[in-house]
N, C-alpha and C. Protein backbone atom coordinates (compact mmCIF):
# COMPACT_ATOMS: atom_id res chain seq x y z
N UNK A 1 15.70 -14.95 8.81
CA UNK A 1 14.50 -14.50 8.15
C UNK A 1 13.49 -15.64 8.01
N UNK A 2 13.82 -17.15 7.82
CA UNK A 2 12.98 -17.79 7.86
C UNK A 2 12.25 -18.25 8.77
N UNK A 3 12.70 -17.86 10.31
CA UNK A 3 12.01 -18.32 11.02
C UNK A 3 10.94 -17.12 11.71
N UNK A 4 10.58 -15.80 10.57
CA UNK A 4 9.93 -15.48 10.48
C UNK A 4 8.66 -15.34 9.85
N UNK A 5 9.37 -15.78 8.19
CA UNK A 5 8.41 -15.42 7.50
C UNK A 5 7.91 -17.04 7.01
N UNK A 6 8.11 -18.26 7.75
CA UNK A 6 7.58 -19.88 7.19
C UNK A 6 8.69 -20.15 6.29
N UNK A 7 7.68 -20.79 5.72
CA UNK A 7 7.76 -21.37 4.29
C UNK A 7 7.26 -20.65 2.64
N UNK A 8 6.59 -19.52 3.35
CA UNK A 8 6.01 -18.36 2.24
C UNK A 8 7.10 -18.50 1.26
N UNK A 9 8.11 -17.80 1.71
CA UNK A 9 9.11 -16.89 1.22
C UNK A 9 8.48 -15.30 1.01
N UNK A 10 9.38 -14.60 0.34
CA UNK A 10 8.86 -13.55 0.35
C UNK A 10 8.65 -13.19 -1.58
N UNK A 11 7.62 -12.73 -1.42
CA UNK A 11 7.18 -12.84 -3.26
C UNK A 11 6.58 -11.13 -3.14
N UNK A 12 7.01 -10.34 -4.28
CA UNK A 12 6.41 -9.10 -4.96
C UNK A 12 5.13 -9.23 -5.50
N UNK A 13 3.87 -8.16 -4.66
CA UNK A 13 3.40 -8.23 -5.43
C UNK A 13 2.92 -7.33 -6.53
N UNK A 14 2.67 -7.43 -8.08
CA UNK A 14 2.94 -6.66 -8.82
C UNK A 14 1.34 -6.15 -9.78
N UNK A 15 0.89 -7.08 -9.25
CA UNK A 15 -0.53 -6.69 -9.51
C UNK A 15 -1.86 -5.78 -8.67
N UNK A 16 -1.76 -5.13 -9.15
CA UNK A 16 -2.60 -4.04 -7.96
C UNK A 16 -4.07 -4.39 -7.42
N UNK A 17 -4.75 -4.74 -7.82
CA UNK A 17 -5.97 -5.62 -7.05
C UNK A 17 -5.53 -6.62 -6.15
N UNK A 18 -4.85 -7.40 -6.61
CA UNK A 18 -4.22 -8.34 -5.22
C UNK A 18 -3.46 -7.83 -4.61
N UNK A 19 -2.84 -6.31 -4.91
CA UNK A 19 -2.16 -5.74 -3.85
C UNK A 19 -3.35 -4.99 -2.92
N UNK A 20 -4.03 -4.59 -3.13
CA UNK A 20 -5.74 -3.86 -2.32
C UNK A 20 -5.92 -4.88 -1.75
N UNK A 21 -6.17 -6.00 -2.15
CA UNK A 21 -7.09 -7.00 -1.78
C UNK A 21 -6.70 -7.13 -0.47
N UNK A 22 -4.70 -7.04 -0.45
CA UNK A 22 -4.18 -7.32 0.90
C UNK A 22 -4.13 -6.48 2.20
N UNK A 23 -4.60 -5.25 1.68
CA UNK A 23 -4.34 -4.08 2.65
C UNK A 23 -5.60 -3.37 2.51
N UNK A 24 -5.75 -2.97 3.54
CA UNK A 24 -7.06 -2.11 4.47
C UNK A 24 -6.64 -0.54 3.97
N UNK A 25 -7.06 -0.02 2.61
CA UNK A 25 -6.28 1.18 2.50
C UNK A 25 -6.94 2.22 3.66
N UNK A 26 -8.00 2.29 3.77
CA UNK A 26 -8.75 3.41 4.46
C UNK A 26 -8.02 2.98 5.97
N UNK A 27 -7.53 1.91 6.61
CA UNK A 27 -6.51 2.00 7.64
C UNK A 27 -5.27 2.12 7.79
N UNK A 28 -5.22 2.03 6.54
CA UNK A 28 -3.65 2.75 6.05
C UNK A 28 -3.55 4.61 6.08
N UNK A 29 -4.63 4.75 5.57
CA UNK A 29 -4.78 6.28 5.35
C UNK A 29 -5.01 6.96 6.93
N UNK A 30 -5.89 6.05 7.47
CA UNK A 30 -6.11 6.47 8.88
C UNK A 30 -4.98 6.80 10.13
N UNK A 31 -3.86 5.98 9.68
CA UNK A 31 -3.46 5.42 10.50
C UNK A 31 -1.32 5.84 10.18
N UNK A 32 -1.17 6.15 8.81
CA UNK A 32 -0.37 6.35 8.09
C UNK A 32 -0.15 8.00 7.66
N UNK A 33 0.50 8.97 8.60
CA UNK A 33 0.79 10.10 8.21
C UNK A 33 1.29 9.91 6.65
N UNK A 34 2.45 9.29 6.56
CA UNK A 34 3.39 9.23 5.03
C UNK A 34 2.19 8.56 3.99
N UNK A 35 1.51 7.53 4.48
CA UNK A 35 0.39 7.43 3.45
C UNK A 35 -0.62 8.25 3.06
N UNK A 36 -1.19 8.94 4.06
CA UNK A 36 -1.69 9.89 3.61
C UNK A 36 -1.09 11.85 2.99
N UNK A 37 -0.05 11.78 2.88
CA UNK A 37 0.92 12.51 2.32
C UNK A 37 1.30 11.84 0.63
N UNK A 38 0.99 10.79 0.54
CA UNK A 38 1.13 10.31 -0.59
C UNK A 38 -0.46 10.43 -1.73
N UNK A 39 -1.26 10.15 -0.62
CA UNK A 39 -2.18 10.27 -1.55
C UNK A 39 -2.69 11.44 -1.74
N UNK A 40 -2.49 12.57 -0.86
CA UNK A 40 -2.48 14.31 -1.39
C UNK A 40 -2.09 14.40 -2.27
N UNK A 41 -0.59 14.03 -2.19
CA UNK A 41 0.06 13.86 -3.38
C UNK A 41 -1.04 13.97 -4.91
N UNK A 42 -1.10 12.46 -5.17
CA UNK A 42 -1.34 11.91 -6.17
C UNK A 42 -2.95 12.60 -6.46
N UNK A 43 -3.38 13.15 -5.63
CA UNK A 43 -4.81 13.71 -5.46
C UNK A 43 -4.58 15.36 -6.24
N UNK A 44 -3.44 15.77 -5.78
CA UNK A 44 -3.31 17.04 -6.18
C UNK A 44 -3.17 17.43 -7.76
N UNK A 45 -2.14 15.75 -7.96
CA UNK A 45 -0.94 16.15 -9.23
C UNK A 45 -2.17 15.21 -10.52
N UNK A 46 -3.49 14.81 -9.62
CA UNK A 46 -4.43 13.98 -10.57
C UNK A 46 -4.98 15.18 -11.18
N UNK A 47 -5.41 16.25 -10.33
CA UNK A 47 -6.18 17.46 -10.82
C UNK A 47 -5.94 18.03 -12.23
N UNK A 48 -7.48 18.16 -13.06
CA UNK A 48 -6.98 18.83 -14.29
C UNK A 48 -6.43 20.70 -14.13
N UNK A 49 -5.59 20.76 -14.85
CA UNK A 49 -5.64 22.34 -14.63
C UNK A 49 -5.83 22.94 -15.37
């Protein structure tokens, strides 16, 4: 594993702006059947009823 990932290591991240910050969501969504199945999801179950 290390002679993949450096000297990084591998660290969680748990804060959600620096988790955006790292990822292209709209190419995630584009590009990501299961991601965009997730955010139906959360789109649906946000709705007031």
């Amino acid at each position: 594993m290390n002679a993949r990932m450096g000297s990084r290591g591998y660290s969680v991240t748990l804060d959600q702006p620096a988790l955006t910050s790292c990822i292209d969501l709209e190419l995630a969504y584009a590009r990501s059947r299961s991601f965009r199945k997730l955010c139906d999801e959360w789109s649906r179950n946000s709705q007031p009823t």
